[in-house]
C-alpha atoms as a PDB file:
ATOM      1  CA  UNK A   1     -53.668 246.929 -13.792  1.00  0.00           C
ATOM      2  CA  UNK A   2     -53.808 242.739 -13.903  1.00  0.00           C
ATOM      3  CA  UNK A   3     -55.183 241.612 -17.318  1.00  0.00           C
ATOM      4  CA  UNK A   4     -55.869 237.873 -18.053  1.00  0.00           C
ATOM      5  CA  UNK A   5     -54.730 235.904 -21.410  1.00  0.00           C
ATOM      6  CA  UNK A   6     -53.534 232.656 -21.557  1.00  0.00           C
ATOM      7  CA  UNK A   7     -52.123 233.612 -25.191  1.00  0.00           C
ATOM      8  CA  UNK A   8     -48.768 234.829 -23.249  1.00  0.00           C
ATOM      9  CA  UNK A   9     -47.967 231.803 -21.794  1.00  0.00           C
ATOM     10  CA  UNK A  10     -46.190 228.702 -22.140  1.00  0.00           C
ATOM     11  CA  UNK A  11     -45.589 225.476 -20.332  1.00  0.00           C
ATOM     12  CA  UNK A  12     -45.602 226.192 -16.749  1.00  0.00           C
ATOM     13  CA  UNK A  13     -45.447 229.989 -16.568  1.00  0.00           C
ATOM     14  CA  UNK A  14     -48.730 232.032 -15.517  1.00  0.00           C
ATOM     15  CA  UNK A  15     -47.767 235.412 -14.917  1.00  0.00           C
ATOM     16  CA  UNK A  16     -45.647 238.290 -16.692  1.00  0.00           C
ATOM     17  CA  UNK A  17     -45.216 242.281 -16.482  1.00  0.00           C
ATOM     18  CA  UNK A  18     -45.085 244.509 -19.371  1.00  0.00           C
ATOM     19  CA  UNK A  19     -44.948 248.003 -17.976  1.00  0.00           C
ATOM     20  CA  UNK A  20     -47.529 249.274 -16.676  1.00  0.00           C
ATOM     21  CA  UNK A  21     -49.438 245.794 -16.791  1.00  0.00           C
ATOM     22  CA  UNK A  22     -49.339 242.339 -15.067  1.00  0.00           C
ATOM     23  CA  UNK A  23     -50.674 239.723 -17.115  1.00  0.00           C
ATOM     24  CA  UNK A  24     -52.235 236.621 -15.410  1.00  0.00           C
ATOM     25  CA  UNK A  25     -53.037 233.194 -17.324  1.00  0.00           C
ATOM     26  CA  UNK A  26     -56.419 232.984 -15.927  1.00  0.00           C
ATOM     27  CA  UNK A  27     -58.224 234.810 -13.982  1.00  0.00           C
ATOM     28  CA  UNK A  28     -58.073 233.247 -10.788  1.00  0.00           C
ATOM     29  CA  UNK A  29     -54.658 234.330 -10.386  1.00  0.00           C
ATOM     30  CA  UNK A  30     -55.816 237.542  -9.771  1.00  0.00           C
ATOM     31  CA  UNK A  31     -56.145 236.542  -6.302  1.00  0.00           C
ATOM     32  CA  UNK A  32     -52.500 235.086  -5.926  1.00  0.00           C
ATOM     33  CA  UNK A  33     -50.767 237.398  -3.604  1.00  0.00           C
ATOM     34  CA  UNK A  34     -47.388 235.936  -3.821  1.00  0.00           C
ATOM     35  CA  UNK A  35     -47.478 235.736  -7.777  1.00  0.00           C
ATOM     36  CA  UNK A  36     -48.649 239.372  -7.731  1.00  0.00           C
ATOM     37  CA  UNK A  37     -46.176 240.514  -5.421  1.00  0.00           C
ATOM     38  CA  UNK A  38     -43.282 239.251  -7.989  1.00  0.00           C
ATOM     39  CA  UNK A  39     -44.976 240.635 -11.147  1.00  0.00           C
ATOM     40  CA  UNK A  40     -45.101 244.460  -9.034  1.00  0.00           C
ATOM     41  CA  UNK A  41     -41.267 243.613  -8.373  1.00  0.00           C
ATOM     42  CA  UNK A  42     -40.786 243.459 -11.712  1.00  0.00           C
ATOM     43  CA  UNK A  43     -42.872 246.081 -13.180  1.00  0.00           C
ATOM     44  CA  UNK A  44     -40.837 248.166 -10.061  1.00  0.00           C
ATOM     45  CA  UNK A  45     -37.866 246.918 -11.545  1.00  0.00           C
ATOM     46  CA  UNK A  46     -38.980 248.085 -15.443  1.00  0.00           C
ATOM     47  CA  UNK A  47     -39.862 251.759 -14.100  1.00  0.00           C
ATOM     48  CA  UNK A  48     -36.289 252.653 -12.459  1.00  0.00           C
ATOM     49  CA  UNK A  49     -34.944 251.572 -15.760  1.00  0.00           C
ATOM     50  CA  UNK A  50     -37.172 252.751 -18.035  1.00  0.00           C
ATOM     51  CA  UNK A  51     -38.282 249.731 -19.886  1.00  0.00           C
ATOM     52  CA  UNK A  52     -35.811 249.162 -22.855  1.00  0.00           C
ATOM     53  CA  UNK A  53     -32.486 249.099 -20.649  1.00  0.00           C
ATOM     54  CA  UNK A  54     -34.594 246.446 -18.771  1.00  0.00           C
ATOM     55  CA  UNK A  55     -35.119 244.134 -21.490  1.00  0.00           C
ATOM     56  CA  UNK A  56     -32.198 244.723 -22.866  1.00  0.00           C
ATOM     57  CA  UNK A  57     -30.282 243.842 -19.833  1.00  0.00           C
ATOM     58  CA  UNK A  58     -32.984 240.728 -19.287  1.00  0.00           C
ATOM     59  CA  UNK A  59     -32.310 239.085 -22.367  1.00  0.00           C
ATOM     60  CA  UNK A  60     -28.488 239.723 -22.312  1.00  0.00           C
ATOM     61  CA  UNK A  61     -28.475 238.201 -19.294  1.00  0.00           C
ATOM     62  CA  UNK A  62     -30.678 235.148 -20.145  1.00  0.00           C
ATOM     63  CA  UNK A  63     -28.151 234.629 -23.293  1.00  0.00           C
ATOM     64  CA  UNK A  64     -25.478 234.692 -21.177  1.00  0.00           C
ATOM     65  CA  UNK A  65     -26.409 232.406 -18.652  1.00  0.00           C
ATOM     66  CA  UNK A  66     -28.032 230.182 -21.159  1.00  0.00           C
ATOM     67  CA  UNK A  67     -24.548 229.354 -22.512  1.00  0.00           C
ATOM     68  CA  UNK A  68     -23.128 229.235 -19.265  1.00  0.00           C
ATOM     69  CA  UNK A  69     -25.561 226.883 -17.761  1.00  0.00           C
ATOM     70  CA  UNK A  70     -26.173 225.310 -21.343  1.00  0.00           C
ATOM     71  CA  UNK A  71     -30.087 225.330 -20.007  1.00  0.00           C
ATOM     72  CA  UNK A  72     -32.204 228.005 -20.367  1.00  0.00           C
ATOM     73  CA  UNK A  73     -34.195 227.477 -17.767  1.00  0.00           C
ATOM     74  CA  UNK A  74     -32.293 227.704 -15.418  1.00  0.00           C
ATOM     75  CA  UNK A  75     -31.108 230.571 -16.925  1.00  0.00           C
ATOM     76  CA  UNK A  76     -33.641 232.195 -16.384  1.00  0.00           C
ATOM     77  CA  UNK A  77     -34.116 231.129 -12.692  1.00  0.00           C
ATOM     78  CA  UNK A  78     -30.604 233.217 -12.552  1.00  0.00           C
ATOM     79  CA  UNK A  79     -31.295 236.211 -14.085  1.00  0.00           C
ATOM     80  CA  UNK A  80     -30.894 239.083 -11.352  1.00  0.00           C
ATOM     81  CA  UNK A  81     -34.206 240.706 -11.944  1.00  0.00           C
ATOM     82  CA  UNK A  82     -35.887 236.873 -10.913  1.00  0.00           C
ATOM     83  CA  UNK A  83     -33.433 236.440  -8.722  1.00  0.00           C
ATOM     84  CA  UNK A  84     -34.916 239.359  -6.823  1.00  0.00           C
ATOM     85  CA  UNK A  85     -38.422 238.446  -7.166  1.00  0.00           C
ATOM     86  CA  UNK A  86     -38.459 235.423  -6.173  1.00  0.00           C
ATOM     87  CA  UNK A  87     -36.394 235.788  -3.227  1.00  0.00           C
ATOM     88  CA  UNK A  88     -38.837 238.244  -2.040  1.00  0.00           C
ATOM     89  CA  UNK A  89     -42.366 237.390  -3.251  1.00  0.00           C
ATOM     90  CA  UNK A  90     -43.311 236.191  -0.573  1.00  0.00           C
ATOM     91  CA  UNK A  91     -42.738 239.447   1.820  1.00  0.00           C
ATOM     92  CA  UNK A  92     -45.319 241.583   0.530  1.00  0.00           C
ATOM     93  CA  UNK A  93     -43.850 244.856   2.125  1.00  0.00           C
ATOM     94  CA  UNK A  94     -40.504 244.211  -0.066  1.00  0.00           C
ATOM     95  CA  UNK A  95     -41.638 246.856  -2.599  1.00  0.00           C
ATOM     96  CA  UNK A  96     -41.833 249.281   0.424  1.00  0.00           C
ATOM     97  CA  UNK A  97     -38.519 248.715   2.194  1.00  0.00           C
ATOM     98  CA  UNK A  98     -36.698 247.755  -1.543  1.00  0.00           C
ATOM     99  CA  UNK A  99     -33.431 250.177  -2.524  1.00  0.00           C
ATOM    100  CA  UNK A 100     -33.236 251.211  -5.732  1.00  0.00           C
ATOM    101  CA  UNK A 101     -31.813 249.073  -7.846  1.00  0.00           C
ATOM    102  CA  UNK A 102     -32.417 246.614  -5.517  1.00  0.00           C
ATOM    103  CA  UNK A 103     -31.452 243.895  -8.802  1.00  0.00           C
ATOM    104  CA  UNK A 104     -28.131 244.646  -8.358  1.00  0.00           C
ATOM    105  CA  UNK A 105     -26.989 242.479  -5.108  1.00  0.00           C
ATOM    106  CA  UNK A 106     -28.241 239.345  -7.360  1.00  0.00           C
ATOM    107  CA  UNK A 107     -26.181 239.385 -10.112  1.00  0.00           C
END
């Protein structure tokens, strides 16, 4: 189910998953196939983990890499789980063909 706020978002972000739902910043990015595609990746990857491990190991991991890279930005552009999303938004039959765990091979 795709739900539109904008009260979720900051800066330059427009789209999140929080199992079972992908939240869009407007609703116009309903229609955004590649942005859609990355949010299902996600709420793919939430299910095999069953939620809490996932944002436990999210956040670790943006900690982590937020020391290491001393930005968090680009922290988060390294966290595994965005990792594999956005290396594979764009090939909407990823979902179908993805392994489980399919997060791992990014870390």
């Amino acid at each position: 189910m795709i739900l539109v706020s904008k009260f979720f978002f900051v800066k330059n972000y427009v789209g999140l998953s929080l199992w079972p739902f992908i939240i869009v910043k407007n609703s116009s990015l309903k229609e955004d196939t590649v942005l859609i595609n990355h949010e299902r990746i996600h709420l793919k990857q939430q299910g095999e983990l069953f939620l809490l491990p996932f944002y436990f190991i999210y956040m670790l991991e943006w900690v982590i890499r937020s020391i290491i890279y001393l930005d968090t930005y680009k922290a988060y552009q390294n966290i595994s789980f965005e990792r594999e999303a956005y290396a594979n938004e764009r090939n909407l039959n990823y979902l179908n063909e993805r392994k489980p765990l399919g997060f791992i091979k990014y870390l």
